[in-house]
C-alpha atoms as a PDB file:
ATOM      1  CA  UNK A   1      62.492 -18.384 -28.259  1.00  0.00           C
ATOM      2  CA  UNK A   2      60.505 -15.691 -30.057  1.00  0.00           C
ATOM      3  CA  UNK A   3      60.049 -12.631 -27.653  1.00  0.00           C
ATOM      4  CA  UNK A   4      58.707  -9.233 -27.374  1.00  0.00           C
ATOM      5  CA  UNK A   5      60.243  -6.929 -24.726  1.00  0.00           C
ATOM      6  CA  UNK A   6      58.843  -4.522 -22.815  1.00  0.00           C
ATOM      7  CA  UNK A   7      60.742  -1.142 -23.457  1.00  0.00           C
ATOM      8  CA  UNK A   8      60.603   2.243 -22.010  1.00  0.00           C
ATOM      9  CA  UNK A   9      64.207   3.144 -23.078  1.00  0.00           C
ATOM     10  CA  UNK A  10      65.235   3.282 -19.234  1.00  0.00           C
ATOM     11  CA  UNK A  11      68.056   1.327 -17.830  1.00  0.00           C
ATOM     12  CA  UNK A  12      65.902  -2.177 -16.886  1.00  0.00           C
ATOM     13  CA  UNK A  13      64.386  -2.587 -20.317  1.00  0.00           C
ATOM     14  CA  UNK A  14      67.555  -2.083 -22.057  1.00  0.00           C
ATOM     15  CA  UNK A  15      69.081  -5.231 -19.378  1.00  0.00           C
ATOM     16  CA  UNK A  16      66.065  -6.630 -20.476  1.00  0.00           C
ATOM     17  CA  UNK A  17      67.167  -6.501 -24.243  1.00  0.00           C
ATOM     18  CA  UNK A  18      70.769  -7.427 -23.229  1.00  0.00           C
ATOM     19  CA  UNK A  19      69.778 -10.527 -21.738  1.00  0.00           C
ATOM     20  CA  UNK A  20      67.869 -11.621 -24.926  1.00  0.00           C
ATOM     21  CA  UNK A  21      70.569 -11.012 -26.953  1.00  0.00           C
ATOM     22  CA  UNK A  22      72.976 -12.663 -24.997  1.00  0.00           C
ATOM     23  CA  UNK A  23      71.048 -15.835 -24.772  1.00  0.00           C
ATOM     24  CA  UNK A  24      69.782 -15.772 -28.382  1.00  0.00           C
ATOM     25  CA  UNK A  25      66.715 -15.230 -28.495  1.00  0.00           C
ATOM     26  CA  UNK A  26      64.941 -13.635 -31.289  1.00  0.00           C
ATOM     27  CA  UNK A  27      63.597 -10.134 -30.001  1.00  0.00           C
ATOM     28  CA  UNK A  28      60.220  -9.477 -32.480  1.00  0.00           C
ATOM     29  CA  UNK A  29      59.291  -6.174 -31.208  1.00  0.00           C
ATOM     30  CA  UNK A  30      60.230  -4.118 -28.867  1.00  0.00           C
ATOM     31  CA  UNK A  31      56.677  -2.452 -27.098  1.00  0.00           C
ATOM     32  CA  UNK A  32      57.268   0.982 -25.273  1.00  0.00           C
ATOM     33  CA  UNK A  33      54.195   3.101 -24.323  1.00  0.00           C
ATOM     34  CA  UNK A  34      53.707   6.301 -23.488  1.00  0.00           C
ATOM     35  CA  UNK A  35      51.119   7.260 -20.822  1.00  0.00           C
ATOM     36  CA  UNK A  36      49.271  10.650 -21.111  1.00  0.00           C
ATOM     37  CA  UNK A  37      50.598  11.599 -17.677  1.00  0.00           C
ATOM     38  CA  UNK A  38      52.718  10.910 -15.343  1.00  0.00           C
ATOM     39  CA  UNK A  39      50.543   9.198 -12.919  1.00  0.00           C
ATOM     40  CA  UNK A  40      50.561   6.107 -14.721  1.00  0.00           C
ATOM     41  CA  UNK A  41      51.046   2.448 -12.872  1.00  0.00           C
ATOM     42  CA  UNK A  42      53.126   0.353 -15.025  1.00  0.00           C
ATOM     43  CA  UNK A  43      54.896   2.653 -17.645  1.00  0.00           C
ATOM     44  CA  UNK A  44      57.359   5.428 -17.410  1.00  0.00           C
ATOM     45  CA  UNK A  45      56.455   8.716 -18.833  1.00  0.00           C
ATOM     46  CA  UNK A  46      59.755  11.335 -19.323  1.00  0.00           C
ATOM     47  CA  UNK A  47      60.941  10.468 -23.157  1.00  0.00           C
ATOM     48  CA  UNK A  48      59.454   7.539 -23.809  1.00  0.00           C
ATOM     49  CA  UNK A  49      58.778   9.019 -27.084  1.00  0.00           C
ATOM     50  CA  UNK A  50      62.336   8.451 -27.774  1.00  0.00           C
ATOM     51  CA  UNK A  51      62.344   5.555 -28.274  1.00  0.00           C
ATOM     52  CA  UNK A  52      62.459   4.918 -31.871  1.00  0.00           C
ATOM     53  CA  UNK A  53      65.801   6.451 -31.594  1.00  0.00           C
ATOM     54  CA  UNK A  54      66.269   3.469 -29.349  1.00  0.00           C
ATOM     55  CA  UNK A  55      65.448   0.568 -31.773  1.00  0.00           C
ATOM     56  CA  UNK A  56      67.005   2.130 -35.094  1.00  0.00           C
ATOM     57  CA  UNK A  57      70.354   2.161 -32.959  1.00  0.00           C
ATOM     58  CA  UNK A  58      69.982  -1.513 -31.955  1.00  0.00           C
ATOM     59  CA  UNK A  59      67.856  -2.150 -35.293  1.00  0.00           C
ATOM     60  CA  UNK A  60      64.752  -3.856 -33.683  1.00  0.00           C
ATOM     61  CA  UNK A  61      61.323  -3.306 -34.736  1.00  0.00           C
ATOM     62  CA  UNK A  62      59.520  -0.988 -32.235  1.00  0.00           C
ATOM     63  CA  UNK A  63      55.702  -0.382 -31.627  1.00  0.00           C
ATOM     64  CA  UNK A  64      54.662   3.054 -29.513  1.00  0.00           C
ATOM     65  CA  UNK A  65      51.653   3.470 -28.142  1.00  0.00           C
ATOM     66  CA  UNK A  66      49.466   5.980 -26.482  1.00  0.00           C
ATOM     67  CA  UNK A  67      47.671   6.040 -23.471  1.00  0.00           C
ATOM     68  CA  UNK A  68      45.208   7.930 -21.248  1.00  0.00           C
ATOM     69  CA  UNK A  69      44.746   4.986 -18.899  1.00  0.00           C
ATOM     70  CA  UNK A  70      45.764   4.722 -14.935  1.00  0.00           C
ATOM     71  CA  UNK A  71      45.681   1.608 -13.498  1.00  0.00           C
ATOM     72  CA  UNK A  72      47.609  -1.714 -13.855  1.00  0.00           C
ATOM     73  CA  UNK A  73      44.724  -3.853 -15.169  1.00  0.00           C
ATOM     74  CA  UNK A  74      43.565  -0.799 -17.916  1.00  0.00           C
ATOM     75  CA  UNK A  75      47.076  -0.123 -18.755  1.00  0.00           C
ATOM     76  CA  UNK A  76      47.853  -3.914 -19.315  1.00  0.00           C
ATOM     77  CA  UNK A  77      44.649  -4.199 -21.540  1.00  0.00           C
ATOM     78  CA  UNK A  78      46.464  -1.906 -23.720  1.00  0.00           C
ATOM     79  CA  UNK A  79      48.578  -4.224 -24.368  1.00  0.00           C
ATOM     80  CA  UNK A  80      45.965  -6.789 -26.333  1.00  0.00           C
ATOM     81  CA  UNK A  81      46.486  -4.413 -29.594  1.00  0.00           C
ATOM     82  CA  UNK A  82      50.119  -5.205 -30.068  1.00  0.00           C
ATOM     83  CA  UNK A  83      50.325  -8.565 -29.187  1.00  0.00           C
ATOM     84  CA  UNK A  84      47.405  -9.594 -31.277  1.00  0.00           C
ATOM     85  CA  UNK A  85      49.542  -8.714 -33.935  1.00  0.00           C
ATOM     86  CA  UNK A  86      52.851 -10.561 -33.019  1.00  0.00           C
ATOM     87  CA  UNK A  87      54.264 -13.463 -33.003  1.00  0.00           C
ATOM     88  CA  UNK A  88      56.088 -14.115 -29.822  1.00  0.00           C
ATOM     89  CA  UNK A  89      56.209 -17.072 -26.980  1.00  0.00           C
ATOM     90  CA  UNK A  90      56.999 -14.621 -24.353  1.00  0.00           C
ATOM     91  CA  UNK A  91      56.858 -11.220 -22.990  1.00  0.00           C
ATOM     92  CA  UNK A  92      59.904 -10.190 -21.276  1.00  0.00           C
ATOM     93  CA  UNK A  93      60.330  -7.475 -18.458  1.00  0.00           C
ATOM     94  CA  UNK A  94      62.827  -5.490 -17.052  1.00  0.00           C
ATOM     95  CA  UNK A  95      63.333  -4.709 -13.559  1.00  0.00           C
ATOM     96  CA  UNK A  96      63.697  -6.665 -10.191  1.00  0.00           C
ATOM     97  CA  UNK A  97      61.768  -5.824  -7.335  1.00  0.00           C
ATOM     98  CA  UNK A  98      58.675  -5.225  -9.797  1.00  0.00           C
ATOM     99  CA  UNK A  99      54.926  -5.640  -8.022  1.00  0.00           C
ATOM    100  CA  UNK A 100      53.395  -8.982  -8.154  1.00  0.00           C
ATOM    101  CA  UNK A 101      50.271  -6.684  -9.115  1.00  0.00           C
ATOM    102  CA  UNK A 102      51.987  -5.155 -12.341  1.00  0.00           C
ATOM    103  CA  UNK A 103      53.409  -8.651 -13.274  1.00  0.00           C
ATOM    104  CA  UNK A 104      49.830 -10.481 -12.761  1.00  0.00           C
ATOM    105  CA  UNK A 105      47.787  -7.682 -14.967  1.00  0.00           C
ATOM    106  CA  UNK A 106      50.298  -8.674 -18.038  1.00  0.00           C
ATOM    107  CA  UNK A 107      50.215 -11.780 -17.209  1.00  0.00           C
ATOM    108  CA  UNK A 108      46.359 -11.937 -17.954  1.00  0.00           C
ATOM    109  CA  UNK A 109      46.903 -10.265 -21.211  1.00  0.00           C
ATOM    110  CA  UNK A 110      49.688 -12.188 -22.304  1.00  0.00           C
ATOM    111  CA  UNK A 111      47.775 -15.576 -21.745  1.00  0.00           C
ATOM    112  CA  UNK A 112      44.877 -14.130 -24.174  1.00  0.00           C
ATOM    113  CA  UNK A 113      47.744 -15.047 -26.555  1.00  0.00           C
ATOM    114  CA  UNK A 114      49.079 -17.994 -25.299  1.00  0.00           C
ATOM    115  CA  UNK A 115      52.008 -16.087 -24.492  1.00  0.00           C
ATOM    116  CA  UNK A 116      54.137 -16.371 -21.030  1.00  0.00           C
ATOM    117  CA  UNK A 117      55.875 -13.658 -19.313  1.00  0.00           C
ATOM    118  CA  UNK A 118      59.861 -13.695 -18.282  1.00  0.00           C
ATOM    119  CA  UNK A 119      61.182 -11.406 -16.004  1.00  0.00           C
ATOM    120  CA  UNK A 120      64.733 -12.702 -16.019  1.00  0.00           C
ATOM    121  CA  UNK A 121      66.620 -10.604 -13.140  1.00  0.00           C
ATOM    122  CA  UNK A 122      63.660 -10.664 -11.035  1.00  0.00           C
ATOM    123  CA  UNK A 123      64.466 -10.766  -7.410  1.00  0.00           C
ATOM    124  CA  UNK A 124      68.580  -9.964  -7.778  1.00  0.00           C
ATOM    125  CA  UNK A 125      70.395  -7.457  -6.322  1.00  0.00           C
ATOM    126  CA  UNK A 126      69.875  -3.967  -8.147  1.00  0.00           C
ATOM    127  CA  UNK A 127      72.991  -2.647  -7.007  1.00  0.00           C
ATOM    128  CA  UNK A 128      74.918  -4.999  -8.572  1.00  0.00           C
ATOM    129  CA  UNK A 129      72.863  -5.278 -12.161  1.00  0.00           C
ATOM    130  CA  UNK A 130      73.353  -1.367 -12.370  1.00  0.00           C
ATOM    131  CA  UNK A 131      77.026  -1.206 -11.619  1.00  0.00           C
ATOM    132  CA  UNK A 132      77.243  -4.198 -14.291  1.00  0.00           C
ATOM    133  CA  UNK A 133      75.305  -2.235 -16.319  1.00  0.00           C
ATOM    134  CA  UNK A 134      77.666   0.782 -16.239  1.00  0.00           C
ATOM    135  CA  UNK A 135      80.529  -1.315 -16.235  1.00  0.00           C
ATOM    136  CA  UNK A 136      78.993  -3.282 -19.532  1.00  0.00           C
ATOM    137  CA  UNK A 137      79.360   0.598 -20.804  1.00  0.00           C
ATOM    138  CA  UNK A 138      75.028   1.855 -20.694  1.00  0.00           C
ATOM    139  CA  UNK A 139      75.377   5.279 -20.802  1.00  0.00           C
ATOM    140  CA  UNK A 140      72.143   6.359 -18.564  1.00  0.00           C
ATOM    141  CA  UNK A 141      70.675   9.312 -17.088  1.00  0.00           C
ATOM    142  CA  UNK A 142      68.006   9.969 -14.729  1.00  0.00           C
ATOM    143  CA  UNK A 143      64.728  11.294 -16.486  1.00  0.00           C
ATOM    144  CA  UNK A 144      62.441  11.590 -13.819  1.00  0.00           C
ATOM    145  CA  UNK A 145      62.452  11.474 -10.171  1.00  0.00           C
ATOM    146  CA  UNK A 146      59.545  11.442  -7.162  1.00  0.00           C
ATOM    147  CA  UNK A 147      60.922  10.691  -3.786  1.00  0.00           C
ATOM    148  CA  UNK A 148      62.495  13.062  -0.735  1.00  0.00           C
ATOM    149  CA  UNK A 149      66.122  12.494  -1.322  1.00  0.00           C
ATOM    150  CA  UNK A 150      66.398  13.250  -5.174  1.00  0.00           C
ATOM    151  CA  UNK A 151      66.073  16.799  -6.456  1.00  0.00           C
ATOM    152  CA  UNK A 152      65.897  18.615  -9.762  1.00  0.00           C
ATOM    153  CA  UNK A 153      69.787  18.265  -9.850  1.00  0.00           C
ATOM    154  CA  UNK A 154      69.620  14.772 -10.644  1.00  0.00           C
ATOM    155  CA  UNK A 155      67.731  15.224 -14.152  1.00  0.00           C
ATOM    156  CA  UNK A 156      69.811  15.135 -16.655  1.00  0.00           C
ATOM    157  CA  UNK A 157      72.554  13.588 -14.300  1.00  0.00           C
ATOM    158  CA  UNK A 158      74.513  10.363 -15.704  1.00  0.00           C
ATOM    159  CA  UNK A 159      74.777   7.446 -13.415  1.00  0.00           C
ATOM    160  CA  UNK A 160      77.996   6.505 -13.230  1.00  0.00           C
ATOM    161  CA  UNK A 161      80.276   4.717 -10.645  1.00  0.00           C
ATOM    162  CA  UNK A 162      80.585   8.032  -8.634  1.00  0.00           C
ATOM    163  CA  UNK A 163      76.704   8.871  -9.007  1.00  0.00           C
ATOM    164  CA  UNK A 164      75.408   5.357  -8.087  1.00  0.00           C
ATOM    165  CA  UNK A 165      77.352   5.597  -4.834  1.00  0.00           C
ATOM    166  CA  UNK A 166      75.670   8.722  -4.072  1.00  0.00           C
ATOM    167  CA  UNK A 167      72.441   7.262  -5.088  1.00  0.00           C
ATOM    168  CA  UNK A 168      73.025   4.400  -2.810  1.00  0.00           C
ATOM    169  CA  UNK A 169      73.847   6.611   0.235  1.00  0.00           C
ATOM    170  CA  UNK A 170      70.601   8.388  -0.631  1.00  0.00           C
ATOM    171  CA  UNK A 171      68.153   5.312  -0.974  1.00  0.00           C
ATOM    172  CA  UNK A 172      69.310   3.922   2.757  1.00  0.00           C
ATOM    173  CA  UNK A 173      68.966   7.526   3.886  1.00  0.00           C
ATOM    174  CA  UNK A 174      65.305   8.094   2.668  1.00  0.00           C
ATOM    175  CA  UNK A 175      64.760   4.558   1.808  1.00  0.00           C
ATOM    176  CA  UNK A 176      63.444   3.942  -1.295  1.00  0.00           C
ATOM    177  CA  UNK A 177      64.901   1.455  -3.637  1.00  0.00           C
ATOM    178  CA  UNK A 178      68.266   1.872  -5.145  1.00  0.00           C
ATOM    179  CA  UNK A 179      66.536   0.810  -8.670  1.00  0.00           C
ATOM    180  CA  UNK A 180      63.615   2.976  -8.465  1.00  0.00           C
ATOM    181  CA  UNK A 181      60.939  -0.392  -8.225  1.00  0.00           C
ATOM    182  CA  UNK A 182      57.865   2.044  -7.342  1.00  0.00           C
ATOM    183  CA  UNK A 183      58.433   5.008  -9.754  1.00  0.00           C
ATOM    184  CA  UNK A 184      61.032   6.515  -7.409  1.00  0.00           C
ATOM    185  CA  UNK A 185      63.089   7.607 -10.345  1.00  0.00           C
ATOM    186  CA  UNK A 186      63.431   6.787 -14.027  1.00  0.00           C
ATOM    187  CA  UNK A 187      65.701   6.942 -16.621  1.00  0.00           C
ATOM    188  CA  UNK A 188      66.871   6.662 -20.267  1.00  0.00           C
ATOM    189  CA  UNK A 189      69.866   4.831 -22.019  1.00  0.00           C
ATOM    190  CA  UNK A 190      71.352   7.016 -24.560  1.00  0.00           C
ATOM    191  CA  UNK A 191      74.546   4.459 -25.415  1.00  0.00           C
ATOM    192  CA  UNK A 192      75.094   1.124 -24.932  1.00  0.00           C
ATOM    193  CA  UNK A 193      77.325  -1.580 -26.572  1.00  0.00           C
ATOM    194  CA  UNK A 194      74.054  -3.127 -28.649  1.00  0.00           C
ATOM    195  CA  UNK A 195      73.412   0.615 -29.533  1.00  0.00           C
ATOM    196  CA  UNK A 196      75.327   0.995 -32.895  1.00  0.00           C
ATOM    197  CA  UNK A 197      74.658   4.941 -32.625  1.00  0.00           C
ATOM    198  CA  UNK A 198      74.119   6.895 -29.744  1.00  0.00           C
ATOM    199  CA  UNK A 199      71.522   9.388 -28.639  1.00  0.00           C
ATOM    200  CA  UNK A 200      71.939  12.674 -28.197  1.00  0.00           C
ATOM    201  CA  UNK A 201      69.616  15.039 -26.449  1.00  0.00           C
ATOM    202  CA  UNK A 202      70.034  18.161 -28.156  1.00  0.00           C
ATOM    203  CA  UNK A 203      67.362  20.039 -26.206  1.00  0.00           C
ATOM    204  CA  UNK A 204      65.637  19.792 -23.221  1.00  0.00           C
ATOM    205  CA  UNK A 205      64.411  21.036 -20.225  1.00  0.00           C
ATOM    206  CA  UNK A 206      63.430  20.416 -17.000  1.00  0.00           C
ATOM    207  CA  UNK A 207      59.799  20.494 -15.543  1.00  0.00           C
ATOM    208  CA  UNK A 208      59.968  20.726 -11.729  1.00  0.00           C
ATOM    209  CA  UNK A 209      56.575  20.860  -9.336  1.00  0.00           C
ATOM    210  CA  UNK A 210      57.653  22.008  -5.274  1.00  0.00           C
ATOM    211  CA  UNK A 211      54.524  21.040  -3.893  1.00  0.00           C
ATOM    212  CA  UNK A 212      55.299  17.121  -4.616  1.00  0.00           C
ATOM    213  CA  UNK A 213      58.860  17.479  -4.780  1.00  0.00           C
ATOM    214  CA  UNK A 214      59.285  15.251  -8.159  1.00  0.00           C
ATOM    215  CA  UNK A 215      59.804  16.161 -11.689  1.00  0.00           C
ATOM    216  CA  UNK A 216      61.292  14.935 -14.725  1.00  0.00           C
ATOM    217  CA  UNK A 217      63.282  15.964 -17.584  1.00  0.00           C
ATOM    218  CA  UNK A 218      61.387  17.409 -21.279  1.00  0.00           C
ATOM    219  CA  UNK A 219      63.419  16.658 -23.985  1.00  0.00           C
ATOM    220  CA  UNK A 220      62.297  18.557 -27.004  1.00  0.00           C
ATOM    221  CA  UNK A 221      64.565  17.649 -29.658  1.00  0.00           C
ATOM    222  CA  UNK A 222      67.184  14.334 -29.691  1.00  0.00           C
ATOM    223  CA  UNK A 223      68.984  12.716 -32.269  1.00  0.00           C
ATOM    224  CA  UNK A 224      71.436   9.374 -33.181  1.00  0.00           C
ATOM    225  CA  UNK A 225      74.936  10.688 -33.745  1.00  0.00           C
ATOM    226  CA  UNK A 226      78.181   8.419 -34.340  1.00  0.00           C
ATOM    227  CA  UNK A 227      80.032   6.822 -31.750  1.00  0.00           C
END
């Protein structure tokens, strides 16, 4: 099966990617986009410009776009001027508990092309995938967070074994979902086994607002480095 995968760089695109691989298929593109703020229904925002450094590490072809839009069906429609240009049977997606809303308004789009949409751990335990994830060896950190119960500490932070236990204990405390499903937090893989350099963020910074109690994390310069 040909197949272009939704990517932001974050920890559910990149299980996304694995799960291709691992059952053969042949990824075409990977599409990331990068919303103009962070308001944004179906994308992440904090480094999705990144990336590229994503794809040359795994050596997949990568399209970015740009976008001022904010709301599922607008942000979907984006969509049209990549997949006009491919050649894929199906759009895959990351995540599990994703909105029947978010997975309907690409659904639309992808038909245009008489393509279908996969979203292969859909429904399964998000616990679980992450601490397989880690234990797989994804090297992630948390980008950007918006929910009572994370604070600016956790930018930057690497979920690990440790961390995700103390992210667990905070989702049934506040109750939001342990794999952010509803923009509760987001975040970036910087290593992975597929990854055949890893990503460094050289500089960054991080932008925190009190009022809404949510920020994210600015990296200004990253690079690939050697394992």
């Amino acid at each position: 099966m040909k197949v272009a995968v939704m990517y932001s760089g974050g920890k559910d695109s990149n299980q996304a990617v694995k799960w291709c691989l691992d059952n053969k298929h042949e990824i075409i593109a990977l599409i990331a986009v990068k919303p103009k703020n962070t308001e944004a229904y179906l994308y992440h925002y904090a480094t999705v410009e990144w990336t590229p450094l994503s794809a040359t590490a795994m050596d997949i072809p990568l399209v970015l776009l740009k976008t001022d839009k904010t709301s599922p069906e607008q942000e979907a429609k984006e969509l049209e001027k990549v997949l006009k240009r491919i050649e894929a049977d199906t759009v895959v997606l990351g995540g599990v508990g994703l909105q029947k809303t978010q997975i309907k308004a690409i659904e639309k789009v992808a038909k245009k092309f008489k393509m279908s949409v996969l979203v292969p751990y859909e429904n399964m335990d998000h616990y679980e995938l992450i601490k397989d994830a880690i234990k797989f060896g994804f090297d992630i950190r948390i980008t950007q967070v918006a929910v009572d119960g994370l604070d600016a500490d956790w930018l930057g932070k690497k979920l690990d074994l440790n961390s995700l236990r103390e992210l667990k204990k905070l989702s049934e405390k506040f109750g939001f979902h342990i794999g952010a499903e509803g923009g509760h937090y987001d975040s970036f893989v910087v290593d992975a086994p597929m990854f055949k350099k890893k990503i460094e963020f050289v500089d960054s910074r991080k932008v925190w607002d009190n009022k809404t109690n949510s920020g994210y994390l600015e990296v200004t310069e990253a690079k690939l480095v050697p394992k």
